[in-house]
C-alpha atoms as a PDB file:
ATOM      1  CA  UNK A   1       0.768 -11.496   6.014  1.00  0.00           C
ATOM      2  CA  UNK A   2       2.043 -12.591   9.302  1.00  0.00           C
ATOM      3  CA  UNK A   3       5.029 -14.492   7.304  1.00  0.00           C
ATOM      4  CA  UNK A   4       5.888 -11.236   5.953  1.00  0.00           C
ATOM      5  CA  UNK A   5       5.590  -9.914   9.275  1.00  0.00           C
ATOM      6  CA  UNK A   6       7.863 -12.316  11.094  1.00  0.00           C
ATOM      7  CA  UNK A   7      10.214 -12.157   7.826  1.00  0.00           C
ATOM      8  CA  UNK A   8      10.839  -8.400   8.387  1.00  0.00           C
ATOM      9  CA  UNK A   9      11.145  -8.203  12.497  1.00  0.00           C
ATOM     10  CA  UNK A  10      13.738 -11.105  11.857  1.00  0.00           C
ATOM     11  CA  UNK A  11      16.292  -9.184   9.395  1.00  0.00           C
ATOM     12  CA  UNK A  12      15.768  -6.025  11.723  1.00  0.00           C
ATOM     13  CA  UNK A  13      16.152  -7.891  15.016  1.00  0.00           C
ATOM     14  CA  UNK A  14      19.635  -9.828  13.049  1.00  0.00           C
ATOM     15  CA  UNK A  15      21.083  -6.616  11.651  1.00  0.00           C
ATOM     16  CA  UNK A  16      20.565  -4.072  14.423  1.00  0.00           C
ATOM     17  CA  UNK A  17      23.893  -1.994  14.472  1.00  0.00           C
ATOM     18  CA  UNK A  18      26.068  -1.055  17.175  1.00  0.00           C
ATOM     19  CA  UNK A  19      26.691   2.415  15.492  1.00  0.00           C
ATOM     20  CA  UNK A  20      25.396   5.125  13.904  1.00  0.00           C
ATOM     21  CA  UNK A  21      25.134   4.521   9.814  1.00  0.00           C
ATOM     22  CA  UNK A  22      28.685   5.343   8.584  1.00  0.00           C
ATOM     23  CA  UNK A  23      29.584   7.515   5.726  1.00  0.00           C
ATOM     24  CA  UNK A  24      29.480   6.420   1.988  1.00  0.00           C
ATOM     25  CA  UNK A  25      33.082   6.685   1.332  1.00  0.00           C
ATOM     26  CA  UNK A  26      35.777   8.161   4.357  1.00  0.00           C
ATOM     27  CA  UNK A  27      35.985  11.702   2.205  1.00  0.00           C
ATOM     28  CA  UNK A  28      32.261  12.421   2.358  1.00  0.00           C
ATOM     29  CA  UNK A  29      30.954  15.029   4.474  1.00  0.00           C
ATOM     30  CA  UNK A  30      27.474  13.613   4.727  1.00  0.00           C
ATOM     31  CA  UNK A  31      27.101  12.693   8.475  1.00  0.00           C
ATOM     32  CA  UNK A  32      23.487  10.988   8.859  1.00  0.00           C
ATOM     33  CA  UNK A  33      21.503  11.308  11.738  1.00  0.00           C
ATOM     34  CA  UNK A  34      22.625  15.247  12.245  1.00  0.00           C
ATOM     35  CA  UNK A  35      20.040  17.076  12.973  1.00  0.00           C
ATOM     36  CA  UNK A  36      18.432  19.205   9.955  1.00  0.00           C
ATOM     37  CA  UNK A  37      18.991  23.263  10.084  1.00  0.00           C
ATOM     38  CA  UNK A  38      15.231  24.644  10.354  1.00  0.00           C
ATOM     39  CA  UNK A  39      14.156  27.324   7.333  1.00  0.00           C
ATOM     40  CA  UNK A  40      12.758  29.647  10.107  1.00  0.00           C
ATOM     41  CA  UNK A  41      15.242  29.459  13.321  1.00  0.00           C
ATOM     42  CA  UNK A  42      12.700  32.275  15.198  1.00  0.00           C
ATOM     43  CA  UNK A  43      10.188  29.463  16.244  1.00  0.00           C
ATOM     44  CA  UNK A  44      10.621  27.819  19.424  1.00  0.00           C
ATOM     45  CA  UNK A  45       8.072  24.593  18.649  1.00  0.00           C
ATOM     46  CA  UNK A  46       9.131  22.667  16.059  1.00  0.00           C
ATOM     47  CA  UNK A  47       9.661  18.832  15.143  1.00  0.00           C
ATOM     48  CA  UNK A  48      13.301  18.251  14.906  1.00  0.00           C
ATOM     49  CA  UNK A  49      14.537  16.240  12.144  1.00  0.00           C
ATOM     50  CA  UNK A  50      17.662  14.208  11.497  1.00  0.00           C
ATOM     51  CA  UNK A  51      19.621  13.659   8.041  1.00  0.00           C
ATOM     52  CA  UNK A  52      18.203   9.946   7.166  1.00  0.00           C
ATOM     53  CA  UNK A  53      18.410  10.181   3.725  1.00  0.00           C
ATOM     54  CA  UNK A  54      20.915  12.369   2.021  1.00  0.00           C
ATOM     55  CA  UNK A  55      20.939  14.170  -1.390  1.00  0.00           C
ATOM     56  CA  UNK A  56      21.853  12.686  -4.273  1.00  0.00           C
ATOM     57  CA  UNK A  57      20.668   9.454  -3.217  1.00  0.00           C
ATOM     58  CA  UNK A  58      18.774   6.866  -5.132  1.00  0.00           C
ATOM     59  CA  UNK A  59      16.209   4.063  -4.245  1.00  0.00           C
ATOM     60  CA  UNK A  60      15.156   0.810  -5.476  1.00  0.00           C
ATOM     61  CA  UNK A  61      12.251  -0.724  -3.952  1.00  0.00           C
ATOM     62  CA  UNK A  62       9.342  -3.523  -3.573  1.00  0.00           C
ATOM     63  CA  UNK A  63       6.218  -3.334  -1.236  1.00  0.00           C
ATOM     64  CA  UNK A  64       4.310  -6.578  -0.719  1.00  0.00           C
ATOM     65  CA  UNK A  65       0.864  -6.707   0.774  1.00  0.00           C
ATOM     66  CA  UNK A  66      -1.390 -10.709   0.933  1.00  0.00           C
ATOM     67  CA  UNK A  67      -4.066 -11.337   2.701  1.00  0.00           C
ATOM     68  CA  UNK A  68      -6.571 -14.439   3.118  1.00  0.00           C
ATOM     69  CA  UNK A  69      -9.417 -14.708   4.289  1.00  0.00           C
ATOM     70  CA  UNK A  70     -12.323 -17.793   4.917  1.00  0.00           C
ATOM     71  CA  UNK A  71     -15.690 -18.436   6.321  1.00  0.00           C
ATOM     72  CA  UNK A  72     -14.019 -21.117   8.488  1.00  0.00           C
ATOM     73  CA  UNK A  73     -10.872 -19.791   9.884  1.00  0.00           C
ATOM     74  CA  UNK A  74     -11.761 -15.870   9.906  1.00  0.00           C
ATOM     75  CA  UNK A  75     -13.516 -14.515  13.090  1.00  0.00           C
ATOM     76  CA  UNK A  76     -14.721 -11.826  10.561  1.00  0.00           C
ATOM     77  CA  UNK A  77     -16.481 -13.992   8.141  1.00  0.00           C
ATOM     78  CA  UNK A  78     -18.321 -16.639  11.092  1.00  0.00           C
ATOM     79  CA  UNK A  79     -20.653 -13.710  12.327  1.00  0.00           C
ATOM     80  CA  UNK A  80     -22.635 -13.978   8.871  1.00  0.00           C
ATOM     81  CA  UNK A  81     -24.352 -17.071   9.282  1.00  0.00           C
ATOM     82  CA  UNK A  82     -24.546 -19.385   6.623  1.00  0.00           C
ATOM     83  CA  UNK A  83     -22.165 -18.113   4.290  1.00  0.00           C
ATOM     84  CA  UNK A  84     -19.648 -20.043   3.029  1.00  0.00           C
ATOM     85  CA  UNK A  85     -16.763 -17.673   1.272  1.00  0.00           C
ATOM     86  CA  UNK A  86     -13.477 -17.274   0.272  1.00  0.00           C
ATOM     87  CA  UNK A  87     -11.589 -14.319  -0.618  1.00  0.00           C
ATOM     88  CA  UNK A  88      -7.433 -13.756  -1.354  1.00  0.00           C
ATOM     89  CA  UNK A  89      -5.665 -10.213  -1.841  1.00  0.00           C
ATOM     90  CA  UNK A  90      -2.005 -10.095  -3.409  1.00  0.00           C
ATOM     91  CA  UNK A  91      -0.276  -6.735  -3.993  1.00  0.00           C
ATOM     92  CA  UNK A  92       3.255  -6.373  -5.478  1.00  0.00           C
ATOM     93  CA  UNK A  93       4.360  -2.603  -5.991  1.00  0.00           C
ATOM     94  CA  UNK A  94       8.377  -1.981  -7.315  1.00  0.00           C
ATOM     95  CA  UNK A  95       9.254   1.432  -7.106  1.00  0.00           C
ATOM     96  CA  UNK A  96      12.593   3.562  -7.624  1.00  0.00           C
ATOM     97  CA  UNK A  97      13.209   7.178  -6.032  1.00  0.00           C
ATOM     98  CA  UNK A  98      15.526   9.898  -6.239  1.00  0.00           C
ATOM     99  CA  UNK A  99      16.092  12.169  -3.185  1.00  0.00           C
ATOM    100  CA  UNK A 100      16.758  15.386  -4.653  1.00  0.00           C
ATOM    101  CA  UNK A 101      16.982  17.388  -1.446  1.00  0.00           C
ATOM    102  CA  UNK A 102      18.298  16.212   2.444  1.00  0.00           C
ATOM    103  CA  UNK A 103      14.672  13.705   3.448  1.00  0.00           C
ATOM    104  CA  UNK A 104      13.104  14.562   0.282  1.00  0.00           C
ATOM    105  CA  UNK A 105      12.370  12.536  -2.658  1.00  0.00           C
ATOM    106  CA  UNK A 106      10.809  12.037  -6.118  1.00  0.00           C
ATOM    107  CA  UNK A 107       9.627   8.577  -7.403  1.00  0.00           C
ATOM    108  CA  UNK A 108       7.482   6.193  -9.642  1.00  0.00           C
ATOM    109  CA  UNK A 109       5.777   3.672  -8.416  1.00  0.00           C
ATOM    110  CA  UNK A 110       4.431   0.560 -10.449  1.00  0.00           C
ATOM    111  CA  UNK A 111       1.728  -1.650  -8.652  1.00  0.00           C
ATOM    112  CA  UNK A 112      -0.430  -5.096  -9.736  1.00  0.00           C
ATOM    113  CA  UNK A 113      -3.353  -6.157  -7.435  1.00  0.00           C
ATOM    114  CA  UNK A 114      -5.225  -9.549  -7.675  1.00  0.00           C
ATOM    115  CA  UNK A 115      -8.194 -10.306  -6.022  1.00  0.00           C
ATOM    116  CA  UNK A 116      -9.935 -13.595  -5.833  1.00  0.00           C
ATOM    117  CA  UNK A 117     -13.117 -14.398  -3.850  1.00  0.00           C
ATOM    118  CA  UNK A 118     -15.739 -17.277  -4.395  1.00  0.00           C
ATOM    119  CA  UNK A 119     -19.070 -18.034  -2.882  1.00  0.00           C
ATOM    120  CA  UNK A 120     -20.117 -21.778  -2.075  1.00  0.00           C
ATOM    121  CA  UNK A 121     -23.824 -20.503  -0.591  1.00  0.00           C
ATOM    122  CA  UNK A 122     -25.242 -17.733   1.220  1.00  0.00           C
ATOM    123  CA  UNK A 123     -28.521 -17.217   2.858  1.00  0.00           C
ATOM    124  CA  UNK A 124     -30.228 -13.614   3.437  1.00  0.00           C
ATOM    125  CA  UNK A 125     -32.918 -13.636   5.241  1.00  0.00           C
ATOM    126  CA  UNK A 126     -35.014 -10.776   6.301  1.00  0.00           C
ATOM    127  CA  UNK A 127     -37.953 -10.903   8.774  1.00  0.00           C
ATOM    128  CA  UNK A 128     -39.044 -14.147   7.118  1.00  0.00           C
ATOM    129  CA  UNK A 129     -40.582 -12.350   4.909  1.00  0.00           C
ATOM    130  CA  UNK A 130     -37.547 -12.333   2.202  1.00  0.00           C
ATOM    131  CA  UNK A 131     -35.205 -14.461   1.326  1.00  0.00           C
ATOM    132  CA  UNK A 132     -32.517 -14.800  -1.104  1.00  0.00           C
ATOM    133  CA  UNK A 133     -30.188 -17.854  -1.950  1.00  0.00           C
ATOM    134  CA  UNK A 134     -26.155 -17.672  -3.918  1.00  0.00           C
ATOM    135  CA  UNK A 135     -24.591 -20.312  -4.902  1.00  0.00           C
ATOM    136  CA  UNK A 136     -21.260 -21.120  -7.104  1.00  0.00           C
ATOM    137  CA  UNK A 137     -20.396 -16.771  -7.363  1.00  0.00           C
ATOM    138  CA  UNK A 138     -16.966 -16.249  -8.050  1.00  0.00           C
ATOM    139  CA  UNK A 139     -15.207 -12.799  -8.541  1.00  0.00           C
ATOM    140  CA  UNK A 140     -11.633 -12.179  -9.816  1.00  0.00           C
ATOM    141  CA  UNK A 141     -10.456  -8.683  -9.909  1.00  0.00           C
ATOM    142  CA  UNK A 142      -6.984  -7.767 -11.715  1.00  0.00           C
ATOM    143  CA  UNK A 143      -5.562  -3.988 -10.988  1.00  0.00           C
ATOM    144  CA  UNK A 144      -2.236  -2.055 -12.880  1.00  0.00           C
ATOM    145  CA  UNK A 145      -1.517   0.876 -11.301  1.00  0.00           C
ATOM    146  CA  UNK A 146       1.587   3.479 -12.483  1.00  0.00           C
ATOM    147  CA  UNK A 147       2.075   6.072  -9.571  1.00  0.00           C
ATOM    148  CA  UNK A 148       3.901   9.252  -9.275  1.00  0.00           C
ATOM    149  CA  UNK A 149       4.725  10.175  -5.533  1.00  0.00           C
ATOM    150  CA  UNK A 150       6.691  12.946  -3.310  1.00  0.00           C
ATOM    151  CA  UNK A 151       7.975  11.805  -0.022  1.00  0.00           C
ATOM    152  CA  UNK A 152       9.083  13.439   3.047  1.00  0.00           C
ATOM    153  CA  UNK A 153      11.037  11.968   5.693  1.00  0.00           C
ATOM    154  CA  UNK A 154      11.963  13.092   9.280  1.00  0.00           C
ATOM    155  CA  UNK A 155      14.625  10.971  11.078  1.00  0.00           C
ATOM    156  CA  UNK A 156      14.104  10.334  14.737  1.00  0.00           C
ATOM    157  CA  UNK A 157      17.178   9.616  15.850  1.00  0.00           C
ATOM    158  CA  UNK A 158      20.672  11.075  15.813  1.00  0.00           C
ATOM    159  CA  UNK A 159      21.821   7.919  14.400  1.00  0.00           C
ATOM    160  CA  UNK A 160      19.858   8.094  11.404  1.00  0.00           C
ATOM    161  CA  UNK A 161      18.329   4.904  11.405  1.00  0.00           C
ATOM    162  CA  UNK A 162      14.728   5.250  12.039  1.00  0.00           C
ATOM    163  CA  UNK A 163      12.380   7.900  10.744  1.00  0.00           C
ATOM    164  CA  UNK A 164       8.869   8.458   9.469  1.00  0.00           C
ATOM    165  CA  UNK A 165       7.648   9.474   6.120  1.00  0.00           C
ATOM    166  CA  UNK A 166       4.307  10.792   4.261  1.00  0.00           C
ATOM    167  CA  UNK A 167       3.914  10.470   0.158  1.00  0.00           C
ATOM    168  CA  UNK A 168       1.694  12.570  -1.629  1.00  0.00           C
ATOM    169  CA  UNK A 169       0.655   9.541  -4.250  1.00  0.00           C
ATOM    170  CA  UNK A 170      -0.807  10.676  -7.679  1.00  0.00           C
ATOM    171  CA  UNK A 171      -1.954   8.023 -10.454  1.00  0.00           C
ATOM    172  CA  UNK A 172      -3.722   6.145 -12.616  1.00  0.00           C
ATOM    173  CA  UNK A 173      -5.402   2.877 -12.467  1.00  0.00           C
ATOM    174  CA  UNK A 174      -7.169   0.149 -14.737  1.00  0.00           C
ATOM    175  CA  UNK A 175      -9.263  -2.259 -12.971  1.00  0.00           C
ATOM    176  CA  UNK A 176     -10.874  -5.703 -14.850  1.00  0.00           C
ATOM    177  CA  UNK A 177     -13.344  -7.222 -12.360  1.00  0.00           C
ATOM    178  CA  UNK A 178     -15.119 -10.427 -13.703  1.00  0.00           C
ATOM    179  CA  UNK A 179     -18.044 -11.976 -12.155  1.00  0.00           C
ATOM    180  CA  UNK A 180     -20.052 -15.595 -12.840  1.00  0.00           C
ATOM    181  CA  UNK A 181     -22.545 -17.546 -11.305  1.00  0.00           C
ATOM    182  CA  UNK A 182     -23.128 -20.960 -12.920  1.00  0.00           C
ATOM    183  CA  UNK A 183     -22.135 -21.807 -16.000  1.00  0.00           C
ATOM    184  CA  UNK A 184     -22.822 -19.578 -19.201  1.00  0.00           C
ATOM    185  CA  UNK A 185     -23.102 -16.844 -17.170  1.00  0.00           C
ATOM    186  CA  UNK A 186     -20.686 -14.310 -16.590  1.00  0.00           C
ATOM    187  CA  UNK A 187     -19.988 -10.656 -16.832  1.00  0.00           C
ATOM    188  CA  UNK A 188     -17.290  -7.910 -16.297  1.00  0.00           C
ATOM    189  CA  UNK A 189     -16.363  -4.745 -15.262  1.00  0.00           C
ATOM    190  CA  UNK A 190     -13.558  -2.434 -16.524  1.00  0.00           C
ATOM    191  CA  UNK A 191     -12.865   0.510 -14.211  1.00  0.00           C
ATOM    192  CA  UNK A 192     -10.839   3.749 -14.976  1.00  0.00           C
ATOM    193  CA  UNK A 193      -9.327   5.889 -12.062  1.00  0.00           C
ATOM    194  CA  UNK A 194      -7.265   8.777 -11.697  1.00  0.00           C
ATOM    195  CA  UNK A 195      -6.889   9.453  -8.109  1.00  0.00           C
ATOM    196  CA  UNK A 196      -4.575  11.998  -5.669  1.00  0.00           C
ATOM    197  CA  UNK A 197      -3.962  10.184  -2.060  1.00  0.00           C
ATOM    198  CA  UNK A 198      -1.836  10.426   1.374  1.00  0.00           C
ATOM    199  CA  UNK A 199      -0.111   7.513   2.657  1.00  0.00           C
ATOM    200  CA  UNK A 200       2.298   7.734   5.838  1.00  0.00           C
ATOM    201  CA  UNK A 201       4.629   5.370   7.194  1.00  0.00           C
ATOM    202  CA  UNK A 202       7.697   4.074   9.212  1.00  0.00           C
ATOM    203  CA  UNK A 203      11.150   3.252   8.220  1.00  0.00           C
ATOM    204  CA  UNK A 204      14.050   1.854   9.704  1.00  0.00           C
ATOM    205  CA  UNK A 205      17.746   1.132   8.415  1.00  0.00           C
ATOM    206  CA  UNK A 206      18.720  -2.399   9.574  1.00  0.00           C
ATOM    207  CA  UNK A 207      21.957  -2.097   7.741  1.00  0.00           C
ATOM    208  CA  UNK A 208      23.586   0.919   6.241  1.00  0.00           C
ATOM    209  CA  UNK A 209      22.451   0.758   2.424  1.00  0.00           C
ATOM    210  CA  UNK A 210      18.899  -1.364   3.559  1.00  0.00           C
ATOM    211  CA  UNK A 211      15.719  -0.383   5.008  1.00  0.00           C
ATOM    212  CA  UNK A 212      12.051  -1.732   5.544  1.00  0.00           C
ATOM    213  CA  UNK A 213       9.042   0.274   5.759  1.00  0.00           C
ATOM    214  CA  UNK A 214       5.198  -0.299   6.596  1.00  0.00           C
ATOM    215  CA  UNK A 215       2.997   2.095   5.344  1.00  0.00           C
ATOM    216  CA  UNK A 216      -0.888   2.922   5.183  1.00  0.00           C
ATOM    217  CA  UNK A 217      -3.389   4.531   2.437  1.00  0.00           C
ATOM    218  CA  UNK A 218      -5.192   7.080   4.956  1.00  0.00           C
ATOM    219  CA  UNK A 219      -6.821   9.167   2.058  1.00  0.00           C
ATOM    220  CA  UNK A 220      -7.671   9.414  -1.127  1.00  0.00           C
ATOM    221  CA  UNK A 221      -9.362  11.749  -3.709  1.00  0.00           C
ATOM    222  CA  UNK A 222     -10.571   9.840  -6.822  1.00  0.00           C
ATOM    223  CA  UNK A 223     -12.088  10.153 -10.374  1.00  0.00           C
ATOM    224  CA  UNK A 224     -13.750   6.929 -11.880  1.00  0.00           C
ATOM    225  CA  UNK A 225     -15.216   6.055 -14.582  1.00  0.00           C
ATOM    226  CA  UNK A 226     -16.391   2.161 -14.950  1.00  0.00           C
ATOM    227  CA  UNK A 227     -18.377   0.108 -18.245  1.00  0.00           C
ATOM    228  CA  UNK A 228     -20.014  -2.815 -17.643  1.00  0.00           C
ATOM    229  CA  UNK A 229     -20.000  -5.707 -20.282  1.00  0.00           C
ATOM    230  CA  UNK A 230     -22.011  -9.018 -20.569  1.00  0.00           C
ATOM    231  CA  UNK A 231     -21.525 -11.360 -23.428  1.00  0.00           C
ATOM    232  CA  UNK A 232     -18.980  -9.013 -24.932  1.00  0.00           C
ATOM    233  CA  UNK A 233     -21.799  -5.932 -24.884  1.00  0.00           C
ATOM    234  CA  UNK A 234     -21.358  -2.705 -23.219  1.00  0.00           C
ATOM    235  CA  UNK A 235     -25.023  -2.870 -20.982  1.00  0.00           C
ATOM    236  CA  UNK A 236     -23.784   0.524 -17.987  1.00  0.00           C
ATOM    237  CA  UNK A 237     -21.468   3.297 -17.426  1.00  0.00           C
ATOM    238  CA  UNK A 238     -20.740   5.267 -14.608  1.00  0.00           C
ATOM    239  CA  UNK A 239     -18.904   8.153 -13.955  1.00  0.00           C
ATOM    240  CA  UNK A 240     -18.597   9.177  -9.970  1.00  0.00           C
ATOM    241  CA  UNK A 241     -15.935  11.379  -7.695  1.00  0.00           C
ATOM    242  CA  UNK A 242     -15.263  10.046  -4.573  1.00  0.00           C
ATOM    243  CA  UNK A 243     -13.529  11.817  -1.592  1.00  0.00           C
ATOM    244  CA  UNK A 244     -12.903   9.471   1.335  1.00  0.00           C
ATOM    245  CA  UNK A 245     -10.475   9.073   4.805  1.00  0.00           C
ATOM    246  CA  UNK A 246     -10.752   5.821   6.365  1.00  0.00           C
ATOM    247  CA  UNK A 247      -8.003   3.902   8.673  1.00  0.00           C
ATOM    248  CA  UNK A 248      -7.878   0.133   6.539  1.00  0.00           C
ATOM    249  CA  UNK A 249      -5.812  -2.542   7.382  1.00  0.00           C
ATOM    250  CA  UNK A 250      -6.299  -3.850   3.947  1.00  0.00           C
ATOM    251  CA  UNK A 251      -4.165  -0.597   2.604  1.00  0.00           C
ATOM    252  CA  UNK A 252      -1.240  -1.471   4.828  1.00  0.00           C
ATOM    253  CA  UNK A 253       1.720  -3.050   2.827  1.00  0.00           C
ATOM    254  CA  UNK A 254       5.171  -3.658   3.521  1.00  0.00           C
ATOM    255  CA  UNK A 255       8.523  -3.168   1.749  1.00  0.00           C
ATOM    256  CA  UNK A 256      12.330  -3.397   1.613  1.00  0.00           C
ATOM    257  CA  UNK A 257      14.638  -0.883  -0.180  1.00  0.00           C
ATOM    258  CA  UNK A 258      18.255  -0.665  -1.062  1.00  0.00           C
ATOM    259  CA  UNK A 259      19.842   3.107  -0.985  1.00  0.00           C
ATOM    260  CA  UNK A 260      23.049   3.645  -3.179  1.00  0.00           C
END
């Protein structure tokens, strides 16, 4: 993550402009960064907002998340003693988007999760009077997700280059999750969702046609519905709704898009 990190401060600290974004062509009469008529011109408090992303204009995107965590390196993991772990996260979302309006758009969203974790040992001891031992548990979880979302912007500035956003994010999800411990012994999970969230974010326009964005899931409304299988045998269901709003660093990603 803090590659990706580094990766996207360096093309924004490289391509900072001296100007305001230009015009597509010199007969347009789109002027970005002008500041967006209100629908009710009676109220006196109101956010302004600046033109940062035009009708008519579409988007082509990817948003990367990765994250890795150990027992050994991760100040996290060392305040559960004796636990030796392992765990990766890799999330890869393309997305295209069609601004139908001045700052608002339509889009679909297609996104693949993988998450890997293994445990060496682990100890749980409680009062002395229980104890429990792991050893050799791995966990792989594969995700697809295909996402519908509506985004808002409002530019900051009266150059049009930076701005915040908000998408309301609806989809659907199938989640595999596989477990083992030892050999002959493993089972898996397959989980259905349908779920309606709210994920805000930053974005900035390094370069006219270009521009990188961090945002974060902040909540999410959910319906899931998850089989359990060992040796090939359906053994559980479970149906639940789930309403949550939670601040996770693990639901921040990163992304780059091109405009035209």
């Amino acid at each position: 993550m803090k590659n990706i990190i580094s990766l996207l401060c360096f093309i924004a600290l490289t391509a900072i402009p001296l100007s305001a974004r230009s015009d597509k062509e010199a007969g347009d009469r789109i002027v970005l960064g002008e500041e967006i008529a209100p629908k009710d011109s009676t109220r006196t408090r109101r956010l302004r907002s600046h033109l940062i992303a035009p009708k008519g204009e579409w988007q082509c995107g990817l948003s990367v998340m990765y994250a890795d965590f150990s027992s050994e390196n991760s100040d996290y993991m060392m305040l559960l003693q004796g636990v030796g772990a392992s765990a990766s996260i890799l999330r890869l979302a393309p997305e295209g988007a069609y601004t139908y309006a001045d700052n608002h758009a339509v889009g679909a969203r297609f996104q693949y999760t993988n998450v890997n974790g293994m445990v060496d040992s682990a100890t749980a001891d409680l009062l002395g009077n229980f104890s429990m031992t792991l050893e050799d548990l791995d966990a792989a979880s594969t995700s697809m997700s295909g996402l519908l979302f509506h985004r808002t912007y409002v530019g900051l500035d009266g150059q049009g280059r930076v701005g915040v956003f908000w998408d309301y994010v609806f989809g659907y999800t199938r989640n595999r999750t596989q477990f083992s411990a030892g050999e002959g012994s493993d089972s898996f999970s397959i989980k259905h969702k349908l779920h309606l969230g709210f994920s805000p974010g930053i974005v900035y326009f390094p370069m006219n046609n270009v521009s990188i964005q961090a945002c974060i899931s902040l909540a999410d409304m959910s319906y899931s519905r998850v089989n359990g299988y060992e040796a090939g045998e359906l053994v559980g269901r479970r149906q639940a709704w789930k309403a949550q709003a939670s601040l996770n660093v693990l639901n921040l990603a990163f992304g780059l898009t091109v405009h035209f």
